[in-house]
C-alpha atoms as a PDB file:
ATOM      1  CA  UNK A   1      77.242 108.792  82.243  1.00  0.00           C
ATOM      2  CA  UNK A   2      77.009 105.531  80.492  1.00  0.00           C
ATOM      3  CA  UNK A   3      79.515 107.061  77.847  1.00  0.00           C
ATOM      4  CA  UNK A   4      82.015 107.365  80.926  1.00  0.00           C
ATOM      5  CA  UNK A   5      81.304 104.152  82.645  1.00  0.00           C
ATOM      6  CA  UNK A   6      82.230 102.484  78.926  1.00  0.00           C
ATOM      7  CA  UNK A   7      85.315 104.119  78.869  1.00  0.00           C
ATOM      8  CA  UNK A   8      86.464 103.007  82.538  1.00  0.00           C
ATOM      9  CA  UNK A   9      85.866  99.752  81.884  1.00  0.00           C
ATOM     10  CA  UNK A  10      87.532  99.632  78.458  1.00  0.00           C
ATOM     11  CA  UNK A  11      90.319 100.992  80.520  1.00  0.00           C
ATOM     12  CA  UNK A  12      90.478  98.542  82.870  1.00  0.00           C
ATOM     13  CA  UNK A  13      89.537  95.704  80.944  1.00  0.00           C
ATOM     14  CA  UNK A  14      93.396  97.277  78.711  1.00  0.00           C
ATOM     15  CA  UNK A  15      95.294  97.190  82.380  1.00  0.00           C
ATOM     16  CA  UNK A  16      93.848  93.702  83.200  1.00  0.00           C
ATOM     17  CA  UNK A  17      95.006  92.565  79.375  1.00  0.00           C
ATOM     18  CA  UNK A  18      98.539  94.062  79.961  1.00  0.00           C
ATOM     19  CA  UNK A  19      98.835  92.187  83.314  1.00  0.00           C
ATOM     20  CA  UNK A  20      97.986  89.168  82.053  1.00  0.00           C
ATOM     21  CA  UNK A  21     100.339  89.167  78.635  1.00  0.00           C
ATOM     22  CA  UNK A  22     103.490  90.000  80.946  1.00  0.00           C
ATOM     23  CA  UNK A  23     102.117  87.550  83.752  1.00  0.00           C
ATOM     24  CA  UNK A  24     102.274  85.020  80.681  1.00  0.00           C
ATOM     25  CA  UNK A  25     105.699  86.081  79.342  1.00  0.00           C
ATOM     26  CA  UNK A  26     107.482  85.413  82.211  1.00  0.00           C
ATOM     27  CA  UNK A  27     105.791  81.673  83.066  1.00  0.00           C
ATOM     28  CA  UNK A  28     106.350  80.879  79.568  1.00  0.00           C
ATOM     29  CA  UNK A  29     110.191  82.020  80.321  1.00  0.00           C
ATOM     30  CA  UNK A  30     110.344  80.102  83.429  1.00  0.00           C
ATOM     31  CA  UNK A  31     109.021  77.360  81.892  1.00  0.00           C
ATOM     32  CA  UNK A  32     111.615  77.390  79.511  1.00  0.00           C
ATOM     33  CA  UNK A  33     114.437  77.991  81.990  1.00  0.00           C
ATOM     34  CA  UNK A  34     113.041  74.849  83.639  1.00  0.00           C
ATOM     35  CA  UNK A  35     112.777  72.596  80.590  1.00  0.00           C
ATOM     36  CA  UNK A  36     116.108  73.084  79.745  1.00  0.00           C
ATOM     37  CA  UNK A  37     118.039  71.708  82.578  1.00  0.00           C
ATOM     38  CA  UNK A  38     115.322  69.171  82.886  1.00  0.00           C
ATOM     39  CA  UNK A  39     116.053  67.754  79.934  1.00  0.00           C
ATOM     40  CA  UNK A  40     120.043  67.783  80.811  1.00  0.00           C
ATOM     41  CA  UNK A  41     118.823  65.641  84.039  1.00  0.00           C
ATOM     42  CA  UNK A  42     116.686  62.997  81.860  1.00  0.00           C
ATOM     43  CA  UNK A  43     119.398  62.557  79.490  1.00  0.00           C
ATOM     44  CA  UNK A  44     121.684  61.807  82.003  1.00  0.00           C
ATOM     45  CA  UNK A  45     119.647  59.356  84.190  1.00  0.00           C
ATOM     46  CA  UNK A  46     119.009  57.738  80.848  1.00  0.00           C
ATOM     47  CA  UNK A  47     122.862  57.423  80.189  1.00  0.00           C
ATOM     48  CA  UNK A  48     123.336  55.837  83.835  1.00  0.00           C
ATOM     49  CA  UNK A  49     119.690  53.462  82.998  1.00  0.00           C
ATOM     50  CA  UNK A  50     122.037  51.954  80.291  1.00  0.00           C
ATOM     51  CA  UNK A  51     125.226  51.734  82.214  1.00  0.00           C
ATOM     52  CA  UNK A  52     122.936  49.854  85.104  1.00  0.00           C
ATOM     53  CA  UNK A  53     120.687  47.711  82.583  1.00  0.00           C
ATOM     54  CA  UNK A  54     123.026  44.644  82.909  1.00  0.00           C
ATOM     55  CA  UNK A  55     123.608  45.140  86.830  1.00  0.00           C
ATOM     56  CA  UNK A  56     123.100  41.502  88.476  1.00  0.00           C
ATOM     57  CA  UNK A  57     123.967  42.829  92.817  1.00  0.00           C
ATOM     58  CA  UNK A  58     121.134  43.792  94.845  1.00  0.00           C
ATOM     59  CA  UNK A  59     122.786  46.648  95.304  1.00  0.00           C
ATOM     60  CA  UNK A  60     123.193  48.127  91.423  1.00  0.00           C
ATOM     61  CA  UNK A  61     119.413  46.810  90.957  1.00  0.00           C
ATOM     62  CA  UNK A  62     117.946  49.122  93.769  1.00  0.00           C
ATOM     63  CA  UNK A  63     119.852  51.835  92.427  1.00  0.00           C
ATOM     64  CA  UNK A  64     118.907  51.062  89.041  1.00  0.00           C
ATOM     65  CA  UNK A  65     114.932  50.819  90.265  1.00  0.00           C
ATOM     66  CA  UNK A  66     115.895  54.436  92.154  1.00  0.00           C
ATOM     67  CA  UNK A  67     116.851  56.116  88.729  1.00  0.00           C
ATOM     68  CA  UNK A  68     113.704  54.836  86.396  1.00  0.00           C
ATOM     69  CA  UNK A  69     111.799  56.297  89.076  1.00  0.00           C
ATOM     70  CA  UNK A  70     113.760  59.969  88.813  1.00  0.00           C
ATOM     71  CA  UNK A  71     113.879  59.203  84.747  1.00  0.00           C
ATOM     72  CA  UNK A  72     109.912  58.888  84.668  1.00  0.00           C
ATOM     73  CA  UNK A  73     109.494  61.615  86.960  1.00  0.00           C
ATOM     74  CA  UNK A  74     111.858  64.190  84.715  1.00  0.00           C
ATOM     75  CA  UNK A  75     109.471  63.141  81.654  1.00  0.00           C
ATOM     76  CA  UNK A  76     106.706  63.596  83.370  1.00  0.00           C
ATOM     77  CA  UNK A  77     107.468  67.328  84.246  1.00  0.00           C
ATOM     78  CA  UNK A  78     108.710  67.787  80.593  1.00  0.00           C
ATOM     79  CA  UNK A  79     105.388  66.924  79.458  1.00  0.00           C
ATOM     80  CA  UNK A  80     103.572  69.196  81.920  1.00  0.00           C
ATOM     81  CA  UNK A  81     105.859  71.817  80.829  1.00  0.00           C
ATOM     82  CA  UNK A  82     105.255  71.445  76.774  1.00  0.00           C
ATOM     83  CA  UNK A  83     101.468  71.613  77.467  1.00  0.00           C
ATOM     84  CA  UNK A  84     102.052  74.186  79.609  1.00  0.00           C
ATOM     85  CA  UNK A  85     103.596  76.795  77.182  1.00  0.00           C
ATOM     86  CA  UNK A  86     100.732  75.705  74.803  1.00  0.00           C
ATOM     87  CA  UNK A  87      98.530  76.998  77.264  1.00  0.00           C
ATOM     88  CA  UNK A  88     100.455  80.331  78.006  1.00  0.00           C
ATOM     89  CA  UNK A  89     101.325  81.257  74.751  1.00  0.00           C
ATOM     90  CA  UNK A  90      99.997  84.255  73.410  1.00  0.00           C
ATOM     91  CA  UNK A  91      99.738  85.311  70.397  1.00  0.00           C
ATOM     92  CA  UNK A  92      97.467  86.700  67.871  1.00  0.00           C
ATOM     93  CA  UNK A  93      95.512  84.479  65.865  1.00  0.00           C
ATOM     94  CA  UNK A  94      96.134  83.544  62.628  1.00  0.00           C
ATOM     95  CA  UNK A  95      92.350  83.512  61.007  1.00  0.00           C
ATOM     96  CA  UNK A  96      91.056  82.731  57.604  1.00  0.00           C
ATOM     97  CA  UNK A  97      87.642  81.603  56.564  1.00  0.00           C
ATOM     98  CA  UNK A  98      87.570  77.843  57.008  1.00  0.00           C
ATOM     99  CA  UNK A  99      84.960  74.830  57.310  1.00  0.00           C
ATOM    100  CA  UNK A 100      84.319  73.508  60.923  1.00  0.00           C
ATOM    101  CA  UNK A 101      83.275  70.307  59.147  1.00  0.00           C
ATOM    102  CA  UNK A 102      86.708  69.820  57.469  1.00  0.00           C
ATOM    103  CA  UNK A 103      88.670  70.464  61.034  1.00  0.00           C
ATOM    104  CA  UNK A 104      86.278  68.365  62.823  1.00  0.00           C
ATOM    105  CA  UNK A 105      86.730  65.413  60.284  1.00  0.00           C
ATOM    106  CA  UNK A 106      90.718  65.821  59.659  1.00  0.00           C
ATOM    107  CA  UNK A 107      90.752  65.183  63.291  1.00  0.00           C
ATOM    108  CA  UNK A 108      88.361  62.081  63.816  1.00  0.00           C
ATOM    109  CA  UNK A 109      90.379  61.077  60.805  1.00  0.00           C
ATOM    110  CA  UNK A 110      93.164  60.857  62.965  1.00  0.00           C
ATOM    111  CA  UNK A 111      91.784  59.236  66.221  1.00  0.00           C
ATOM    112  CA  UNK A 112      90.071  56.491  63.466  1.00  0.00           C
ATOM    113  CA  UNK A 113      92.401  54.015  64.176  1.00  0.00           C
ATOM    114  CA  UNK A 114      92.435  54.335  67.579  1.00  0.00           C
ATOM    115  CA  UNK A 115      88.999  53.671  67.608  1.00  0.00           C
ATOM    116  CA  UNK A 116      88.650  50.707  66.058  1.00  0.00           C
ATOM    117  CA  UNK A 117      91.471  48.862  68.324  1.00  0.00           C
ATOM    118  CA  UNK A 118      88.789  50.538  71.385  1.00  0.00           C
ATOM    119  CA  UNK A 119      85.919  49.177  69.654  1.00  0.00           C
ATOM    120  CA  UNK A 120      84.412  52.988  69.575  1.00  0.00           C
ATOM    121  CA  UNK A 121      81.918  53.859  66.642  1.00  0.00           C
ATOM    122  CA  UNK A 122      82.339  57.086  65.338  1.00  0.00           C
ATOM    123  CA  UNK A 123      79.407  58.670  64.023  1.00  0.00           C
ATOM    124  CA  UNK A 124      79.417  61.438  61.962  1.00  0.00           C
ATOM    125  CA  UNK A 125      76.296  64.074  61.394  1.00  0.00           C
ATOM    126  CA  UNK A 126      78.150  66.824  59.513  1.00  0.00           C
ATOM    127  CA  UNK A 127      75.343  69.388  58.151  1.00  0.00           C
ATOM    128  CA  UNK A 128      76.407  70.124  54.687  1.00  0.00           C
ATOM    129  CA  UNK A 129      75.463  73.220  54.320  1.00  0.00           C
ATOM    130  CA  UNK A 130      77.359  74.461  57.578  1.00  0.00           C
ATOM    131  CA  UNK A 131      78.442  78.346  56.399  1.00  0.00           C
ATOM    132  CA  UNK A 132      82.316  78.926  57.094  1.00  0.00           C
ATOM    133  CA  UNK A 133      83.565  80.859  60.021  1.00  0.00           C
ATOM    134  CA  UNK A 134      86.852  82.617  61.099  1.00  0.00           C
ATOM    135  CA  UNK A 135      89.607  80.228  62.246  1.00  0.00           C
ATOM    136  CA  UNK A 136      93.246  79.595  63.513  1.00  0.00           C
ATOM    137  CA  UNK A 137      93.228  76.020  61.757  1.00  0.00           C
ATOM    138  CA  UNK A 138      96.196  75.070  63.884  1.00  0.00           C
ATOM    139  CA  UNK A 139      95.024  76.280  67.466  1.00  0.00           C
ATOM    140  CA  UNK A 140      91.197  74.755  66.302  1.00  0.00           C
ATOM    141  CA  UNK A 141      92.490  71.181  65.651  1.00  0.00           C
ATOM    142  CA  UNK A 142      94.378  71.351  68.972  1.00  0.00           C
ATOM    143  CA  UNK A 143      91.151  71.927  70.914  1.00  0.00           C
ATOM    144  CA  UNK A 144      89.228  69.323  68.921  1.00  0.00           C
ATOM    145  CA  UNK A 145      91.624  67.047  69.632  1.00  0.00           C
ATOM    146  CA  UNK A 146      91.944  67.336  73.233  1.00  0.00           C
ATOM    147  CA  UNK A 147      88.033  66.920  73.165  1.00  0.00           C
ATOM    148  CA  UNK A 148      88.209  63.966  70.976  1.00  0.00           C
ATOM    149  CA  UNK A 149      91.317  62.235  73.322  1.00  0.00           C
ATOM    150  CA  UNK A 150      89.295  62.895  75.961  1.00  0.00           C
ATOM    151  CA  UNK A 151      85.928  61.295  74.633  1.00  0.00           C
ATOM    152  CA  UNK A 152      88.271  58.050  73.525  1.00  0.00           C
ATOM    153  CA  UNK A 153      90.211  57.917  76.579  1.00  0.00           C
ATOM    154  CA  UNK A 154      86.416  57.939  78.618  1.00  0.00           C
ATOM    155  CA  UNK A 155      85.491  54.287  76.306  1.00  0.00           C
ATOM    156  CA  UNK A 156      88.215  52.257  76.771  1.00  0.00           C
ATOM    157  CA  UNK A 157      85.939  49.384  76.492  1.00  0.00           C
ATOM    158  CA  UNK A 158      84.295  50.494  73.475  1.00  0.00           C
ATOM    159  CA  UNK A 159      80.956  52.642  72.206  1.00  0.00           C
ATOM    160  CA  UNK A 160      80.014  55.337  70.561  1.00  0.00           C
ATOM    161  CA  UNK A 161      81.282  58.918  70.074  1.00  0.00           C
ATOM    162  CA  UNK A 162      78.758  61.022  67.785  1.00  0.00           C
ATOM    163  CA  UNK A 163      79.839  64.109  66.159  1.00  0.00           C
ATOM    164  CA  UNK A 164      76.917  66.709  64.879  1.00  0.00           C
ATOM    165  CA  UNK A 165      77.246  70.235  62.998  1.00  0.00           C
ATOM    166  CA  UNK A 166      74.509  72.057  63.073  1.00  0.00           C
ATOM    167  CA  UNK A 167      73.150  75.986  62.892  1.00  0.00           C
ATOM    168  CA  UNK A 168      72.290  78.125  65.626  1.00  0.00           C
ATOM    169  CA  UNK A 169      70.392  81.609  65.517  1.00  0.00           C
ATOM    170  CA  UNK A 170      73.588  83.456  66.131  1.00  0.00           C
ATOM    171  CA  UNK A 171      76.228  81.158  64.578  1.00  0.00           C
ATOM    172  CA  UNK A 172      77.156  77.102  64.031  1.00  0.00           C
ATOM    173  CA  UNK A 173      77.874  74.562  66.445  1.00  0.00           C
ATOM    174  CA  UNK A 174      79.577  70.876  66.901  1.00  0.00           C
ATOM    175  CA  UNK A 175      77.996  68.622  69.822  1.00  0.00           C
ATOM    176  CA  UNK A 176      80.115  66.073  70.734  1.00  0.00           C
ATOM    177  CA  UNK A 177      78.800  63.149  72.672  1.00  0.00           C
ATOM    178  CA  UNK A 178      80.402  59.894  73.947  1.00  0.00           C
ATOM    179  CA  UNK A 179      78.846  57.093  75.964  1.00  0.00           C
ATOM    180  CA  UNK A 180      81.578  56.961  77.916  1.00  0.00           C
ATOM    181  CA  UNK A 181      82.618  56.629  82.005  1.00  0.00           C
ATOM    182  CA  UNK A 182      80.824  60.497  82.099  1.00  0.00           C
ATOM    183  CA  UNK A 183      81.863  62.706  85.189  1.00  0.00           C
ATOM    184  CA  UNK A 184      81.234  63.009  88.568  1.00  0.00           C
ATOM    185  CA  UNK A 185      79.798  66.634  89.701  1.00  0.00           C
ATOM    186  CA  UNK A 186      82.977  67.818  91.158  1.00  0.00           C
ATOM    187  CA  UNK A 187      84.966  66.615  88.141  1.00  0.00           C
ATOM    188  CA  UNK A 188      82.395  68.554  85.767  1.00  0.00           C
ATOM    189  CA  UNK A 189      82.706  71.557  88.165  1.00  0.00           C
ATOM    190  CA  UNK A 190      86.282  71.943  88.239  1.00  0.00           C
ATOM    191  CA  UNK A 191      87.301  70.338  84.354  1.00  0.00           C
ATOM    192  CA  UNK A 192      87.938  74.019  83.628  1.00  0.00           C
ATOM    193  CA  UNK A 193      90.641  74.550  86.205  1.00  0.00           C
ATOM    194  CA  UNK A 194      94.746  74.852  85.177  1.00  0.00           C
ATOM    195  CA  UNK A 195      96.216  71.622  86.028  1.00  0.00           C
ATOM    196  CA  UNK A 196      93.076  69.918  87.592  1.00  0.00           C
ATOM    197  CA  UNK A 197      93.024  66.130  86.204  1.00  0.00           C
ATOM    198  CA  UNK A 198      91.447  62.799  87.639  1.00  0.00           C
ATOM    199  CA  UNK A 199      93.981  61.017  85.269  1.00  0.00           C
ATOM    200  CA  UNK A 200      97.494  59.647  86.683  1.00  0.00           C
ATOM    201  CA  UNK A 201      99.419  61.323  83.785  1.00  0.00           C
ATOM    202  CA  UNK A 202      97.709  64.055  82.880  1.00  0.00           C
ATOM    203  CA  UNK A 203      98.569  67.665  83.240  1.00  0.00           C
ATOM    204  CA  UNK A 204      94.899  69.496  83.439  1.00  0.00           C
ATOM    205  CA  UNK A 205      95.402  71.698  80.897  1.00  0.00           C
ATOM    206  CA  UNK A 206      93.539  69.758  77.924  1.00  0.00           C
ATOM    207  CA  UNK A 207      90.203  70.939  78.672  1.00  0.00           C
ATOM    208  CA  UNK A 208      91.249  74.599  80.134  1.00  0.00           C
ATOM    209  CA  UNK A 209      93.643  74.731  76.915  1.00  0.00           C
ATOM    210  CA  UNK A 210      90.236  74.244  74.723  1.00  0.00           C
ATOM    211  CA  UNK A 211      87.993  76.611  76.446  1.00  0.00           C
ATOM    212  CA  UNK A 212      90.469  79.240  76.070  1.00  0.00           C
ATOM    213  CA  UNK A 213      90.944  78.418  72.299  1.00  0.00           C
ATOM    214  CA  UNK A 214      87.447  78.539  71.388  1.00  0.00           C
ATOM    215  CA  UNK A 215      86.340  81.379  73.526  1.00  0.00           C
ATOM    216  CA  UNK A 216      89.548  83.069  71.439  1.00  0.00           C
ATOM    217  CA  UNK A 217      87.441  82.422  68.196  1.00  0.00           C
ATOM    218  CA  UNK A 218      84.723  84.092  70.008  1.00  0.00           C
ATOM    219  CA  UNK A 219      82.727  81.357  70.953  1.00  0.00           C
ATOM    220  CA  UNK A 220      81.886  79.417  73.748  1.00  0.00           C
ATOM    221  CA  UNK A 221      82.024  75.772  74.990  1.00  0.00           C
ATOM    222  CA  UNK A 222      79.786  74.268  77.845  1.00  0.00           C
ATOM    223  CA  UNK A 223      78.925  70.340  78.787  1.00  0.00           C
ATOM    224  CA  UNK A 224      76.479  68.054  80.220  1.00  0.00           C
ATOM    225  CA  UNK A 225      77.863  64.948  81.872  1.00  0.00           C
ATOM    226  CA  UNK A 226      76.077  62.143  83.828  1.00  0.00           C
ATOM    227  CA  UNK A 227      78.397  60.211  85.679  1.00  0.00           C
ATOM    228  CA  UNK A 228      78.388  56.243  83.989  1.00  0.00           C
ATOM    229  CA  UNK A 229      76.443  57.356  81.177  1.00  0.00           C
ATOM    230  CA  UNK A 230      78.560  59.682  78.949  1.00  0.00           C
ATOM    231  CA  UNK A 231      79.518  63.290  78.229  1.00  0.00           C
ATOM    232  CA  UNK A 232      78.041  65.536  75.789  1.00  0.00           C
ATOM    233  CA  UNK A 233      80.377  68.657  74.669  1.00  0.00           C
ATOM    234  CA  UNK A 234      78.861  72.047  73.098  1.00  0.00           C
ATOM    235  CA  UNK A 235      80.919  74.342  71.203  1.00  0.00           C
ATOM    236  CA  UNK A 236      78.721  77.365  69.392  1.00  0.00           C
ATOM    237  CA  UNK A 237      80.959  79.593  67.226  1.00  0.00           C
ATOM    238  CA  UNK A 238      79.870  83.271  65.642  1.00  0.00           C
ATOM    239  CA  UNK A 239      79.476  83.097  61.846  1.00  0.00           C
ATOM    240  CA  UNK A 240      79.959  86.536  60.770  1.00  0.00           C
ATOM    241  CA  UNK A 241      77.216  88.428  58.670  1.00  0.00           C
ATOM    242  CA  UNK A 242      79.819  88.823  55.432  1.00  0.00           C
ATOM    243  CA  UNK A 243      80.565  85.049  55.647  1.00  0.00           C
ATOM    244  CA  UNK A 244      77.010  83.651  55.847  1.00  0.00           C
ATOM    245  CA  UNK A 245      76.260  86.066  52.685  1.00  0.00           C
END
């Protein structure tokens, strides 16, 4: 009976899979389709920005005004669209054995500078003797540094963002903690959601793009927010047996 039950779900758990990967095939291609001629219209209101730059009537200024709006606009939606097709894209990962420590520094490495001009510490707890897991390298820095934009973008009056490797019974894990603007409960309920963002120019797909990149490595990511006081991200990754060995 339980034999049977296993197999049904297997079964469905295959139809839901196929669903999905052909659901995602054809966004990605409308995406595409869409992205395309967008980029044929922001071109073109760029050409007719430069042709109106100079323009002294009322007249040529209001239309001029009119066009920046529709040229911001068009790159807005091109953005939305490249992080969309990051999101949707499927594809099987690449993985190699790899240190979480070295991904986790290459990108704070990165954000340094950007730091510095905040007036944001970084502070770095890397465990040294952190055993190596499975990775995509490429699709792991991506989600690290969504988290770490995110952490930055929370202090822009400065503070501290604190980094920690440690081990866990079943695996390794980063925490991630900023003492930054934190989140409000409905914020921290719905940060998860496709395209749900309390930011003017952002897409909401950072944080839904990371979740679905770590639970990919087989791991999981959860958070604890208090709203004015900071955010603290969890992400607890598998180490498998022949790696810890």
């Amino acid at each position: 009976m339980v034999d049977r039950e296993l197999e049904i779900w297997q079964e469905r758990t295959q139809q839901l899979q196929s669903q999905y990967s052909e659901l995602a095939q054809i966004s990605g291609s409308l995406a595409h389709e869409i992205k395309n001629p967008l980029s044929v219209i922001r071109m073109n209101m760029e050409l007719v920005e430069e042709d109106l730059v100079d323009a002294e009537s009322p007249r040529e200024r209001r239309v001029w005004t009119k066009i920046q709006t529709v040229h911001d606009q068009c790159v807005r939606l091109e953005r939305l669209l490249n992080d969309f097709l990051k999101f949707a894209k499927l594809r099987d990962l690449d993985l190699s054995v790899g240190s979480l420590n070295k991904q986790i520094t290459t990108v704070l490495d990165m954000y340094e500078a950007q730091a510095r001009s905040q007036n944001v510490e970084i502070v770095r707890y890397m465990d040294p003797e952190l055993p190596a897991m499975r990775m995509d390298v490429e699709t792991l820095q991506a989600a690290l540094a969504n988290l770490v934009k995110n952490a930055l973008e929370s202090m822009p009056n400065g503070g501290e963002l604190t980094v920690r490797t440690h081990l866990t019974p079943s695996g390794i894990a980063m925490n991630l903690i900023d003492t930054g603007c934190g989140m409000s409960e409905d914020t921290a309920l719905n940060m998860f959601t496709a395209f749900y963002t309390t930011k003017p120019a952002g897409s909401g797909l950072g944080l839904p793009m990371a979740r679905k990149v770590v639970s990919a490595h087989g791991g999981r990511i959860g958070v604890e927010s208090e709203e004015g006081h900071g955010t603290k991200f969890t992400l607890e990754f598998p180490t498998p047996a022949r790696i810890q060995e």
